[in-house]
C-alpha atoms as a PDB file:
ATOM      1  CA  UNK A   1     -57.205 -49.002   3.397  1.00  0.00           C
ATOM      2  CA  UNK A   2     -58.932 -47.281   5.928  1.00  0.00           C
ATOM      3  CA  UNK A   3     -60.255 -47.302   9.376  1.00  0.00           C
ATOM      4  CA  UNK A   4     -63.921 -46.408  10.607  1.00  0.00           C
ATOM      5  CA  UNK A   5     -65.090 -44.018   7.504  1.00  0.00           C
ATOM      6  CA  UNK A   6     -64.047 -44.244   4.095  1.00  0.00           C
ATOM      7  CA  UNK A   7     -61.246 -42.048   2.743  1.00  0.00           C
ATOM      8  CA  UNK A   8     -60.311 -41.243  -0.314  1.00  0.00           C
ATOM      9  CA  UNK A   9     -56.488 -41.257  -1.467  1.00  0.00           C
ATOM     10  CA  UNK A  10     -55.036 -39.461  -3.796  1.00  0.00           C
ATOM     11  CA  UNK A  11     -52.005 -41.445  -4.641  1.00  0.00           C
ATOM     12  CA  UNK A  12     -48.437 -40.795  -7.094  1.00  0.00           C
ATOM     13  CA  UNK A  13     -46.034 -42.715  -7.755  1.00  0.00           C
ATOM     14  CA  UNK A  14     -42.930 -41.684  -9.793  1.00  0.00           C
ATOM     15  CA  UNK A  15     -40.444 -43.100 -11.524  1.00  0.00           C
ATOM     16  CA  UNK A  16     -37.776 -43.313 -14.698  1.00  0.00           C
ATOM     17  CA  UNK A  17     -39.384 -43.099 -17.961  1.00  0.00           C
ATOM     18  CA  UNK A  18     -41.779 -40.449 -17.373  1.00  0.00           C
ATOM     19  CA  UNK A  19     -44.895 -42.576 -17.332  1.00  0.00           C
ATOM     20  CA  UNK A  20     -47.745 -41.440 -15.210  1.00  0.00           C
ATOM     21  CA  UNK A  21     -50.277 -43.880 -13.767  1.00  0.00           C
ATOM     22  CA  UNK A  22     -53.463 -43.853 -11.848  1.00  0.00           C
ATOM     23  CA  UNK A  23     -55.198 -47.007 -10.118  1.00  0.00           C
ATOM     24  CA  UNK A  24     -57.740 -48.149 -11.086  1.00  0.00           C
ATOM     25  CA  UNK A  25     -60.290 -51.316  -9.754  1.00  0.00           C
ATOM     26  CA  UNK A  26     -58.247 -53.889 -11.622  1.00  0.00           C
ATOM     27  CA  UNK A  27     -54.983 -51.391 -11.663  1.00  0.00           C
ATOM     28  CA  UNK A  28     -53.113 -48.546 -12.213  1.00  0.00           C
ATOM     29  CA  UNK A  29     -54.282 -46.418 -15.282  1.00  0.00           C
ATOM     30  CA  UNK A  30     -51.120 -45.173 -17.979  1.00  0.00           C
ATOM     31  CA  UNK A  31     -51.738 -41.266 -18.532  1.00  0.00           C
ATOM     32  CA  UNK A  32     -49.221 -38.581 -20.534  1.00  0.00           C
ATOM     33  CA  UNK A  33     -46.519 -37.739 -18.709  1.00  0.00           C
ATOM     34  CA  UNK A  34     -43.381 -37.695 -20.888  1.00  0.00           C
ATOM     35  CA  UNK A  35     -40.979 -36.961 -17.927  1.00  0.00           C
ATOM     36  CA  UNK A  36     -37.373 -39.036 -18.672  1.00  0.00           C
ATOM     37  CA  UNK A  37     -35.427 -38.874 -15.217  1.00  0.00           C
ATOM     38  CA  UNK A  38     -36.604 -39.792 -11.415  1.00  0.00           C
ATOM     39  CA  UNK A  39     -38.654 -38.206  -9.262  1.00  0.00           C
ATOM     40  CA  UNK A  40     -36.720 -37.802  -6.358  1.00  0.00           C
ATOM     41  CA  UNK A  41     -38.508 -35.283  -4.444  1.00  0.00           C
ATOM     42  CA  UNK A  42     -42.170 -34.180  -4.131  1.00  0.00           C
ATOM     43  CA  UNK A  43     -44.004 -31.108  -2.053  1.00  0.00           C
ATOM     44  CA  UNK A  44     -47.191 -30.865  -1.950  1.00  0.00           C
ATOM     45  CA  UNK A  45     -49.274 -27.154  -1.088  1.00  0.00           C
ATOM     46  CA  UNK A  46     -52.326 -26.443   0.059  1.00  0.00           C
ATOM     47  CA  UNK A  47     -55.069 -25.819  -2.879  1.00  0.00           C
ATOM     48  CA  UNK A  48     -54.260 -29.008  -4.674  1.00  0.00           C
ATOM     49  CA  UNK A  49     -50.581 -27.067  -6.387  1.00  0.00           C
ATOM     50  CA  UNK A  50     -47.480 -29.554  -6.006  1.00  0.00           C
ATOM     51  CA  UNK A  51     -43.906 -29.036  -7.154  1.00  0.00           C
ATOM     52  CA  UNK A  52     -40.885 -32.075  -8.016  1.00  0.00           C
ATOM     53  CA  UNK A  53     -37.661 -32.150  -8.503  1.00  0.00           C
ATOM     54  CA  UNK A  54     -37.692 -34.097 -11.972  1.00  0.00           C
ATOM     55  CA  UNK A  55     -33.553 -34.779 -13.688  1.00  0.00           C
ATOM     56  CA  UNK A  56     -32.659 -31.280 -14.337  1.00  0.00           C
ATOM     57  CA  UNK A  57     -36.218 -29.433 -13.654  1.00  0.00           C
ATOM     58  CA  UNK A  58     -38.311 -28.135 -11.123  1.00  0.00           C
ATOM     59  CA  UNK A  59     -41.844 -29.417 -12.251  1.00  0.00           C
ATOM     60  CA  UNK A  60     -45.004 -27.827 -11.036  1.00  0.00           C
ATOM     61  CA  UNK A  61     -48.869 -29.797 -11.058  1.00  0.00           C
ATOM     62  CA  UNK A  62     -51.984 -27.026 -10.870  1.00  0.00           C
ATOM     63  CA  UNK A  63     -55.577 -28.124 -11.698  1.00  0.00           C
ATOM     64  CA  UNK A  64     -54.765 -31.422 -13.945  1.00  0.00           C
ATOM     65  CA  UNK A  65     -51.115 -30.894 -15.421  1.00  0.00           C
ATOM     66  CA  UNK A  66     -47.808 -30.617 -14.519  1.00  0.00           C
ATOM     67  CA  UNK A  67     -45.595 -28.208 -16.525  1.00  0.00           C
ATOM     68  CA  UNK A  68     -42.071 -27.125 -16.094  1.00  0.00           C
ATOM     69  CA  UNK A  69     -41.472 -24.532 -13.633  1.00  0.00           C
ATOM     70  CA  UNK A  70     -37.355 -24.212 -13.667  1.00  0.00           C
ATOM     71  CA  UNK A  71     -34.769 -25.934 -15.886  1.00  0.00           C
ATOM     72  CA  UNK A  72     -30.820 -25.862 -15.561  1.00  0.00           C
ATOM     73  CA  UNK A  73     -28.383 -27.097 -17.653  1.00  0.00           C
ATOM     74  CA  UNK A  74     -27.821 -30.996 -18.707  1.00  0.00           C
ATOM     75  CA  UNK A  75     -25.399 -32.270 -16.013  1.00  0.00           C
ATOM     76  CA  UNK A  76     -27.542 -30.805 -13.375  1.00  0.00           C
ATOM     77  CA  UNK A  77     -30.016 -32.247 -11.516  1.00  0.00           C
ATOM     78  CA  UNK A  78     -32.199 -31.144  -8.638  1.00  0.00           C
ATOM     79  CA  UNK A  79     -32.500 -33.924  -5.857  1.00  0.00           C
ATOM     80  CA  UNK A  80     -34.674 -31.980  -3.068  1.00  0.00           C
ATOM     81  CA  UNK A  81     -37.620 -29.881  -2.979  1.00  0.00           C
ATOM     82  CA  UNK A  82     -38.913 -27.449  -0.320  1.00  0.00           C
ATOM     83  CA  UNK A  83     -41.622 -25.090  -0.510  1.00  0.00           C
ATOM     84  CA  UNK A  84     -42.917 -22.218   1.778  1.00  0.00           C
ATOM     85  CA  UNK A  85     -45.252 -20.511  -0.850  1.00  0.00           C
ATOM     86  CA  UNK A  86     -45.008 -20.306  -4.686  1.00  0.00           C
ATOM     87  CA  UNK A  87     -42.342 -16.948  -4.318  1.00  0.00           C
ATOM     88  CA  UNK A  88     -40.459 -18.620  -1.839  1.00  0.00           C
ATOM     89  CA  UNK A  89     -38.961 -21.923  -2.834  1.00  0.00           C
ATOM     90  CA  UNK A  90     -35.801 -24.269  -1.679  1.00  0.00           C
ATOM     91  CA  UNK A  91     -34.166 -26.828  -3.420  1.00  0.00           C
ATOM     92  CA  UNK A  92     -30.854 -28.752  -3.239  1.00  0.00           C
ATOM     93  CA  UNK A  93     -28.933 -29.413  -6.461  1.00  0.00           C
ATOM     94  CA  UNK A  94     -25.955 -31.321  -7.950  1.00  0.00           C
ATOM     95  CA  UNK A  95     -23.572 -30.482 -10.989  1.00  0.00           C
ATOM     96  CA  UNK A  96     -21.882 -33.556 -12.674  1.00  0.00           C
ATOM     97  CA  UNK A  97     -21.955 -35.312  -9.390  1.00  0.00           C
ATOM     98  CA  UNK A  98     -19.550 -33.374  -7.465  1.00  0.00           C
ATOM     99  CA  UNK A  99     -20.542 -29.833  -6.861  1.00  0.00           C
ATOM    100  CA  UNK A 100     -23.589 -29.133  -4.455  1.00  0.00           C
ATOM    101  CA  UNK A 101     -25.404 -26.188  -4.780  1.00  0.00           C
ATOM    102  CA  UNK A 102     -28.159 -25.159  -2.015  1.00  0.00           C
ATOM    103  CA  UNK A 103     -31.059 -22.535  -4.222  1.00  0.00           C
ATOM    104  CA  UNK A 104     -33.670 -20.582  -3.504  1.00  0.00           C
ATOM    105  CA  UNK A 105     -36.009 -18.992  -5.464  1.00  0.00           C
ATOM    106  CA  UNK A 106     -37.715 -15.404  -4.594  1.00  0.00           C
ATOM    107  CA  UNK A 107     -40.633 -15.306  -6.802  1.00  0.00           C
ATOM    108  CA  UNK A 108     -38.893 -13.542  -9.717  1.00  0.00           C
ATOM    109  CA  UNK A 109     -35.669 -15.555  -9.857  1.00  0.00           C
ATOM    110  CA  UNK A 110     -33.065 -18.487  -8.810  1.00  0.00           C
ATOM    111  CA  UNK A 111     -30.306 -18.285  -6.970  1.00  0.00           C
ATOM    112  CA  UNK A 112     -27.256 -20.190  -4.905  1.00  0.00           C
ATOM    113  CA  UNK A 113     -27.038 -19.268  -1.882  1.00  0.00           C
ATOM    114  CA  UNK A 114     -24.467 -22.035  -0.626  1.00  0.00           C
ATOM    115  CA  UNK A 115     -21.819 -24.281  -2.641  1.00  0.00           C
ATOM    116  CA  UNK A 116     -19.762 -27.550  -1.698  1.00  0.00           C
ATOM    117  CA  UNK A 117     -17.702 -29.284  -3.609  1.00  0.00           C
ATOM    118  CA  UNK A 118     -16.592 -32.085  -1.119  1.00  0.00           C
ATOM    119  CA  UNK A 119     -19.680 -31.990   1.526  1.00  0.00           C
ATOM    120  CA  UNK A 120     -22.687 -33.467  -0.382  1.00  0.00           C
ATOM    121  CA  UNK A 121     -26.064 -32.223   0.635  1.00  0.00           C
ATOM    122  CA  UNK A 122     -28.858 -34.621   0.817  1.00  0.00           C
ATOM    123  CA  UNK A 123     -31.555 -32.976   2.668  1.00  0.00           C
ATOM    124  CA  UNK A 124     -33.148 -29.360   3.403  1.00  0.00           C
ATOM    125  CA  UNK A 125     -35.910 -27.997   6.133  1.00  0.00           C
ATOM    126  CA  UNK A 126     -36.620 -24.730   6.644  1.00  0.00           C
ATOM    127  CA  UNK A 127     -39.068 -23.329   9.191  1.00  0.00           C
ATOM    128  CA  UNK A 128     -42.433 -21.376   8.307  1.00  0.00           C
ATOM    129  CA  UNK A 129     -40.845 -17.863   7.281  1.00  0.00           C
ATOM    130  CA  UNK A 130     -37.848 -19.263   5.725  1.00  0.00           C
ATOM    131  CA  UNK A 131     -35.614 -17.066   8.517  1.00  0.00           C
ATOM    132  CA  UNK A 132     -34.052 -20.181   9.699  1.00  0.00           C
ATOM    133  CA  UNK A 133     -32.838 -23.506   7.020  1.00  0.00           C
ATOM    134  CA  UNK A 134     -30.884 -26.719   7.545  1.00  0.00           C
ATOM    135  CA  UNK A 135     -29.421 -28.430   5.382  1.00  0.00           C
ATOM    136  CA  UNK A 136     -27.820 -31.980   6.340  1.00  0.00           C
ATOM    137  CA  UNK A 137     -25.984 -34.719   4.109  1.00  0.00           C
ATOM    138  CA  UNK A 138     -22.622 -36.646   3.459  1.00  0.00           C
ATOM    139  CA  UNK A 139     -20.077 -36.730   6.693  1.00  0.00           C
ATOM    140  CA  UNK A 140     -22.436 -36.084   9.094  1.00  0.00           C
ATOM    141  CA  UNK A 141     -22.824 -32.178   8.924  1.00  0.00           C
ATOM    142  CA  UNK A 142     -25.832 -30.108   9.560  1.00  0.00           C
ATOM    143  CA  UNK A 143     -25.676 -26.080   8.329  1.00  0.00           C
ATOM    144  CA  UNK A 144     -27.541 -24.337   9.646  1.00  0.00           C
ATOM    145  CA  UNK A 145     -28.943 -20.636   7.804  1.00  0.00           C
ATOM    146  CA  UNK A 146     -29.903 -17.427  10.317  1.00  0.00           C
ATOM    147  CA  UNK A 147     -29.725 -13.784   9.824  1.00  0.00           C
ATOM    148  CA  UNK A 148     -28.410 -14.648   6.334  1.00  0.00           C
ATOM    149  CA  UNK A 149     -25.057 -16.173   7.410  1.00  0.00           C
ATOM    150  CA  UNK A 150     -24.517 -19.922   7.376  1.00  0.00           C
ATOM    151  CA  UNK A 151     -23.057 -21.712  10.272  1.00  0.00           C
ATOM    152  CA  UNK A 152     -22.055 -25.361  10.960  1.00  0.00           C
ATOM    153  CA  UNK A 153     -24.268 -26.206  13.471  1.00  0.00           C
ATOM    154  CA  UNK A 154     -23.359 -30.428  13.699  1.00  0.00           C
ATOM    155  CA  UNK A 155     -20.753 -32.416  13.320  1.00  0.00           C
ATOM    156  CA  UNK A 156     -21.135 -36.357  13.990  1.00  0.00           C
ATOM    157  CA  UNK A 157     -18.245 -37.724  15.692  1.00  0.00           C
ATOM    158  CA  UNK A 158     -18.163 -40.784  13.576  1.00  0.00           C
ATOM    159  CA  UNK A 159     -18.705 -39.042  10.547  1.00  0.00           C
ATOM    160  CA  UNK A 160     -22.015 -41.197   9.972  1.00  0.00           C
ATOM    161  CA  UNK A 161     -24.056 -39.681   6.677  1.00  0.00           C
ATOM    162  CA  UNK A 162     -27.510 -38.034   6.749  1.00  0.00           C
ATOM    163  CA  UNK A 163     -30.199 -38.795   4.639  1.00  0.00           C
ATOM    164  CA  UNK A 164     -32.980 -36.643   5.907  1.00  0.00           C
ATOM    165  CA  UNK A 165     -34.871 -34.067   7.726  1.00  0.00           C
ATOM    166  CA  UNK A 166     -38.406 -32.831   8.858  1.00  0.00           C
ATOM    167  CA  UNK A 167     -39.510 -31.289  11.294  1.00  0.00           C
ATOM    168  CA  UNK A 168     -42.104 -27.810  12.549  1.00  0.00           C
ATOM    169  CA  UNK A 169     -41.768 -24.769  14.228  1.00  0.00           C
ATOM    170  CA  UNK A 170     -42.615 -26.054  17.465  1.00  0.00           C
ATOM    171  CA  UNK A 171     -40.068 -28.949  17.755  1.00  0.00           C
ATOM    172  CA  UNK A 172     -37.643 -28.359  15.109  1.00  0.00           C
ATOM    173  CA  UNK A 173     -35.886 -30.333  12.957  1.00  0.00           C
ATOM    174  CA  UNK A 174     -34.695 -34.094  13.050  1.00  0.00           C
ATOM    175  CA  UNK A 175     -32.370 -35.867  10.913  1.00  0.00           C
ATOM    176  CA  UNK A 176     -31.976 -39.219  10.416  1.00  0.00           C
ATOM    177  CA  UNK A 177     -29.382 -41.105   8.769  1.00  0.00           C
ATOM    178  CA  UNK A 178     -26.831 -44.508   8.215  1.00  0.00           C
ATOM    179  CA  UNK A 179     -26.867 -46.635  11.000  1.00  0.00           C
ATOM    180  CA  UNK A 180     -30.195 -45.900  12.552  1.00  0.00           C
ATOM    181  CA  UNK A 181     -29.008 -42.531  13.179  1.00  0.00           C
ATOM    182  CA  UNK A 182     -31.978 -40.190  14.716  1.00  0.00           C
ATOM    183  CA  UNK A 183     -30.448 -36.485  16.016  1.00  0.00           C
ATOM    184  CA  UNK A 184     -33.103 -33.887  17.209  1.00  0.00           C
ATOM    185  CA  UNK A 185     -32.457 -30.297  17.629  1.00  0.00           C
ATOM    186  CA  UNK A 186     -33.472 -28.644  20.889  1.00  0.00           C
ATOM    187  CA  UNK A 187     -32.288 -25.596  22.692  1.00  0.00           C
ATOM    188  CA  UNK A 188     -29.048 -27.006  23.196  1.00  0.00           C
ATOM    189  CA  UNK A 189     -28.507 -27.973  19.887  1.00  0.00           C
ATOM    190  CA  UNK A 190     -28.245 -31.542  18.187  1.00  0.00           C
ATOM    191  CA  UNK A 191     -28.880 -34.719  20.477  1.00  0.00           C
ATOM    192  CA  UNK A 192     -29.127 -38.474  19.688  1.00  0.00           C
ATOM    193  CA  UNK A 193     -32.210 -39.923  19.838  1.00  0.00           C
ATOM    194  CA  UNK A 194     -32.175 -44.237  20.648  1.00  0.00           C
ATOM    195  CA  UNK A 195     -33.607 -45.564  17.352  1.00  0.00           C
ATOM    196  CA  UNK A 196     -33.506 -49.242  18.764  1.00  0.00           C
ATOM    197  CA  UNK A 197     -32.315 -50.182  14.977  1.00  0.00           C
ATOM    198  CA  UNK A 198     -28.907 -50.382  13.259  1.00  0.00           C
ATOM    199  CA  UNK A 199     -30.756 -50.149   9.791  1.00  0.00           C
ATOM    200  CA  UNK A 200     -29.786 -46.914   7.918  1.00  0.00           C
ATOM    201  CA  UNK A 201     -32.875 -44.209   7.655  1.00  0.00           C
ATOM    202  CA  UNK A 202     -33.730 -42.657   4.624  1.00  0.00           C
ATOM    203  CA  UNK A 203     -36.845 -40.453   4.899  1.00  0.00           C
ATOM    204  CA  UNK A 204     -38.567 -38.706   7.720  1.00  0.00           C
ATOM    205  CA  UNK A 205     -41.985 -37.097   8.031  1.00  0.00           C
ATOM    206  CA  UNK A 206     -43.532 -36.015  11.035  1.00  0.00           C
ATOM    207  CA  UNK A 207     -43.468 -38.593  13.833  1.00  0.00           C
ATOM    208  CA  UNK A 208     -42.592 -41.179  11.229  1.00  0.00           C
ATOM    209  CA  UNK A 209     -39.349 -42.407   9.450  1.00  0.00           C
ATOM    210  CA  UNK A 210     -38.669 -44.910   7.395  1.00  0.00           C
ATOM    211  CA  UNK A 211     -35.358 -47.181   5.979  1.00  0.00           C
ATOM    212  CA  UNK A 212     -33.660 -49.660   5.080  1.00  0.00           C
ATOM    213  CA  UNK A 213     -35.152 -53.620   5.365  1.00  0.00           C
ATOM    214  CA  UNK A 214     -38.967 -52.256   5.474  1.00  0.00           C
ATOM    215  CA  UNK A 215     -37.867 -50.487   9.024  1.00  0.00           C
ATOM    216  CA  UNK A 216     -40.380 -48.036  10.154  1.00  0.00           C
ATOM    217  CA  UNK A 217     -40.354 -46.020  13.419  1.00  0.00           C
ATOM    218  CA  UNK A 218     -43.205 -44.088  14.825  1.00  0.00           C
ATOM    219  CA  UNK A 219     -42.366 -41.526  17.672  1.00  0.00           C
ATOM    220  CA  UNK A 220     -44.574 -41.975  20.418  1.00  0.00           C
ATOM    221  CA  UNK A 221     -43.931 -39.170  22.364  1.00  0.00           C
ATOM    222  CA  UNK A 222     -40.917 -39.693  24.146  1.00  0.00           C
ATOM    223  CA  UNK A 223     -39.688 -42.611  22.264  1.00  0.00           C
ATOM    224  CA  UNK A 224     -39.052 -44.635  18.840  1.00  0.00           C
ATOM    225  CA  UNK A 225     -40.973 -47.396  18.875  1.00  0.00           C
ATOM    226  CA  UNK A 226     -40.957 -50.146  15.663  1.00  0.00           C
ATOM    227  CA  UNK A 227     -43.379 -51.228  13.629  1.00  0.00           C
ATOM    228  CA  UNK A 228     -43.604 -53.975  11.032  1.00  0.00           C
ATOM    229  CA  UNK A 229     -44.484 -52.752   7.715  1.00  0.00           C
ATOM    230  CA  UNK A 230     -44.447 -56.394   5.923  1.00  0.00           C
ATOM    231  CA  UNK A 231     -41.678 -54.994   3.347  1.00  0.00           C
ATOM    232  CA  UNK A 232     -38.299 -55.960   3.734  1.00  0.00           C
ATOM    233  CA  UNK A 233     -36.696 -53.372   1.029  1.00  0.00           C
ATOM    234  CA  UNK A 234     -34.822 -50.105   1.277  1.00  0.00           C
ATOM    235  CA  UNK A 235     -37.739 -47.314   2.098  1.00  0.00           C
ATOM    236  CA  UNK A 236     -36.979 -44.292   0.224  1.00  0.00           C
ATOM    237  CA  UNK A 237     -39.936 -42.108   1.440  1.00  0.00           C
ATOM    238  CA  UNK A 238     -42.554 -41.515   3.859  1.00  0.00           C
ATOM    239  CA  UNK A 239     -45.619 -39.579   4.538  1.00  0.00           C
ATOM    240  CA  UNK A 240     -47.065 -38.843   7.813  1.00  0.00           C
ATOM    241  CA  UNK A 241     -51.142 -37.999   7.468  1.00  0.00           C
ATOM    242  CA  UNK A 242     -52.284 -38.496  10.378  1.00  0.00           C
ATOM    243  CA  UNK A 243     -51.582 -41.868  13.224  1.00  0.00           C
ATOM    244  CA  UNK A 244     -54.277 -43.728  10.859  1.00  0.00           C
ATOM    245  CA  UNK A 245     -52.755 -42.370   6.936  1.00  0.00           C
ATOM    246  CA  UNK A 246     -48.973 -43.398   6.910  1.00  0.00           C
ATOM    247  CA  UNK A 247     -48.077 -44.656   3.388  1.00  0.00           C
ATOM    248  CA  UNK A 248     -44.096 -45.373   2.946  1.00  0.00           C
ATOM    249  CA  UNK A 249     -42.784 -46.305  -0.711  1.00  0.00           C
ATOM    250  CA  UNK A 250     -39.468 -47.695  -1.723  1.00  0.00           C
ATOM    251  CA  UNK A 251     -37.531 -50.272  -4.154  1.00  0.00           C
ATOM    252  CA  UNK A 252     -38.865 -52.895  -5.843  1.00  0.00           C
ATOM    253  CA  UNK A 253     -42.209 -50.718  -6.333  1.00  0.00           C
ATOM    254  CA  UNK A 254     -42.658 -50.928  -2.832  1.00  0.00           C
ATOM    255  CA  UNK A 255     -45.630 -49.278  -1.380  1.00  0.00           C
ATOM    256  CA  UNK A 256     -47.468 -49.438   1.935  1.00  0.00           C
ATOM    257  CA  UNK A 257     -50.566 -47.864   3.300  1.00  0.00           C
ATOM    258  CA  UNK A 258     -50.964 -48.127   7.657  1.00  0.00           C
ATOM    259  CA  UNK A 259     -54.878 -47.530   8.618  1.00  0.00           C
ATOM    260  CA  UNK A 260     -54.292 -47.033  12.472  1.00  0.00           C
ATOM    261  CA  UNK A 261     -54.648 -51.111  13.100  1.00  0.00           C
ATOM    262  CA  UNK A 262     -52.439 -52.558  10.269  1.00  0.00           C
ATOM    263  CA  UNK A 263     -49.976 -52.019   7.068  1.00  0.00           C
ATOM    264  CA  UNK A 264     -51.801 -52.877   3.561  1.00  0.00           C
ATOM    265  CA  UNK A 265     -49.019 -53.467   0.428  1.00  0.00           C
ATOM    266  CA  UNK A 266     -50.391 -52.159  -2.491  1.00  0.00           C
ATOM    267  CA  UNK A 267     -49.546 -53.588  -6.230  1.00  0.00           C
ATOM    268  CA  UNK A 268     -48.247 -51.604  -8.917  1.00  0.00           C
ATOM    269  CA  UNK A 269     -47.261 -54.531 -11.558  1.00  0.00           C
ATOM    270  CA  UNK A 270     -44.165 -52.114 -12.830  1.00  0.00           C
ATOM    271  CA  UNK A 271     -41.274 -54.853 -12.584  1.00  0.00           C
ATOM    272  CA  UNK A 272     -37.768 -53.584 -11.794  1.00  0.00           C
ATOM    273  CA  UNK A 273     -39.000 -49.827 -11.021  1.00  0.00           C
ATOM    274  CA  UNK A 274     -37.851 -47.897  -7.487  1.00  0.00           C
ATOM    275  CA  UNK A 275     -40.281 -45.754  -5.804  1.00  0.00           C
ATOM    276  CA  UNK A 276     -38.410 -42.722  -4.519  1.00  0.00           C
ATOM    277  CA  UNK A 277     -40.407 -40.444  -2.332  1.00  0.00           C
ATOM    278  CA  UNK A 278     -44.136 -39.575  -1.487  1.00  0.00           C
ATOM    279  CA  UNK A 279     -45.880 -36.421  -0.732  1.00  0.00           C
ATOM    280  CA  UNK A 280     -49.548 -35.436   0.303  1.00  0.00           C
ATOM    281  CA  UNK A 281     -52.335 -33.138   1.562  1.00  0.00           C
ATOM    282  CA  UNK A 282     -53.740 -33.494   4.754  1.00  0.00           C
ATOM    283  CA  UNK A 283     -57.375 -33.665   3.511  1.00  0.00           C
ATOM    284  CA  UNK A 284     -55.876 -35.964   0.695  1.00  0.00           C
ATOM    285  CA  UNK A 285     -53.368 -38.945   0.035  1.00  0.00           C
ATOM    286  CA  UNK A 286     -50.048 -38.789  -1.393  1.00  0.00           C
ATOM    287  CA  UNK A 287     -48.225 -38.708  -4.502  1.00  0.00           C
ATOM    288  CA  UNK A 288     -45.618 -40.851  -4.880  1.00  0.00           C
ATOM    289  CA  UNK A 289     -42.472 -40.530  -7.214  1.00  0.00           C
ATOM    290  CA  UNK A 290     -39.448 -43.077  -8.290  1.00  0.00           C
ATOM    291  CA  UNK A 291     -36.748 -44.333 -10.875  1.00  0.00           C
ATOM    292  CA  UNK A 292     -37.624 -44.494 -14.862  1.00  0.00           C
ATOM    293  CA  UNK A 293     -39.850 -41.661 -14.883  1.00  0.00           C
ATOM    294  CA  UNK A 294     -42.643 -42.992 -13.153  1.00  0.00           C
ATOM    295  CA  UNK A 295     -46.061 -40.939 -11.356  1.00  0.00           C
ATOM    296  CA  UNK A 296     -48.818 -42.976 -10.402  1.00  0.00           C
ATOM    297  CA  UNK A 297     -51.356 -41.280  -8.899  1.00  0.00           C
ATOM    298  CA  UNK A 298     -55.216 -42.472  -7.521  1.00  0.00           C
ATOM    299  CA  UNK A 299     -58.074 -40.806  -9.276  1.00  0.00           C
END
């Protein structure tokens, strides 16, 4: 799992019945986690803290627990987590299935800043100091938040859906979406990117992004270039730890580890279970999230 020196993962998988499980050497360890909806969406801080979106909650992990952070109302549920510090937080959420909410928390208390009933939103970035947020989803459109005023910033002509975004401060965001869709946003605004694939992409991190029929890209500078992860299932997450500490998860307990030389598959013997996203430290390995309530993490 590896290449040259030995590393040590952290690993967690979620899922839809709350479980929790670490590996183990002859498998993944049960521990008590009574979480009941998916985990969706991880973020993972610096000093070992992590916050998930969890059915209706915002969960937070500190030291050896995770404990609930936020709740809303049944019919709610939160579906994307970012975090710049623990007083400044962003999530996306969704009321009965039809109204979107965009939140934000300011270290006291929660509160909408945007609202679509018709538009879904499926993604959020935000840069460093919060000052400028996009949020991309259903029809193509990318808002984008400055100076307190949102603006639609992108439109796709064909009205293709996004899935997805990452980026930093330096390059800024990219989206990714249905039909191998990959915009980045430069000066001029929003410009396709050749993905070489017709796959739809789900999850983006870093130089890395991952979809449907095991497809994984790696940027290699000025291109997309494909590499062959040995899944062939819809990849719901990636995380990007460095060219030799890639892991991507997705259904069908689907998870992959790349070393720098070659993909790994690793078994988590929980039939019928989706993984749904994956989060880690630099210095660390991910945690990894999906349907039925699942967390599996490494020890």
């Amino acid at each position: 799992m590896s290449s040259g020196t030995h590393t040590s993962f952290l690993v967690a998988l979620c899922g839809s019945k709350g479980q929790v499980y670490r590996p183990f050497s002859s498998g993944w360890l049960e521990t008590s986690l009574h979480a009941s909806a998916p985990w969706p969406s991880l973020y993972l801080v610096d000093g070992g803290t992590a916050y998930a979106a969890n059915g209706n909650k915002v969960m937070r992990f500190v030291g050896d627990d995770w404990v609930e952070f936020a709740h809303w109302e049944m019919g709610y549920e939160i579906t994307s987590i970012h975090v710049i510090d623990a007083t400044h937080l962003w999530a996306l959420g969704v009321e009965d299935g039809i109204d979107h909410f965009v939140l934000f928390y300011d270290g006291s208390s929660w509160s909408i800043l945007k609202h679509a009933s018709l538009d879904g939103f499926n993604a959020l970035w935000c840069d460093a100091t919060g000052a400028n947020v996009f949020v991309a989803g259903e029809g193509g459109l990318i808002w984008w938040r400055h100076d307190d005023i949102w603006d639609l910033d992108y439109i796709h002509p064909d009205g293709t859906s996004l899935f997805d975004l990452d980026g930093n401060d330096t390059t800024g965001p990219v989206a990714v979406g249905d039909g191998g869709l990959i915009l980045r946003r430069g000066p001029m605004g929003w410009t396709i990117e050749d993905s070489g694939t017709s796959a739809a992409l789900r999850a983006v991190h870093g130089p890395v992004v991952a979809g449907d029929a095991g497809t994984v890209l790696i940027h290699s500078g000025d291109h997309w270039e494909a590499t062959t992860s040995g899944l062939d299932v819809r990849l719901n997450g990636v995380w990007y730890g460095g060219p030799d500490n890639i892991w991507v998860v997705g259904d069908e307990t689907a998870v992959a580890h790349y070393d720098g030389s070659g993909w790994t598959r690793l078994m988590t013997h929980l039939p019928g279970i989706d993984f749904l996203s994956v989060q880690g430290l630099d210095l660390g390995g991910p945690w990894i999230g999906g349907s039925e309530g699942y967390l599996l993490k490494t020890p």
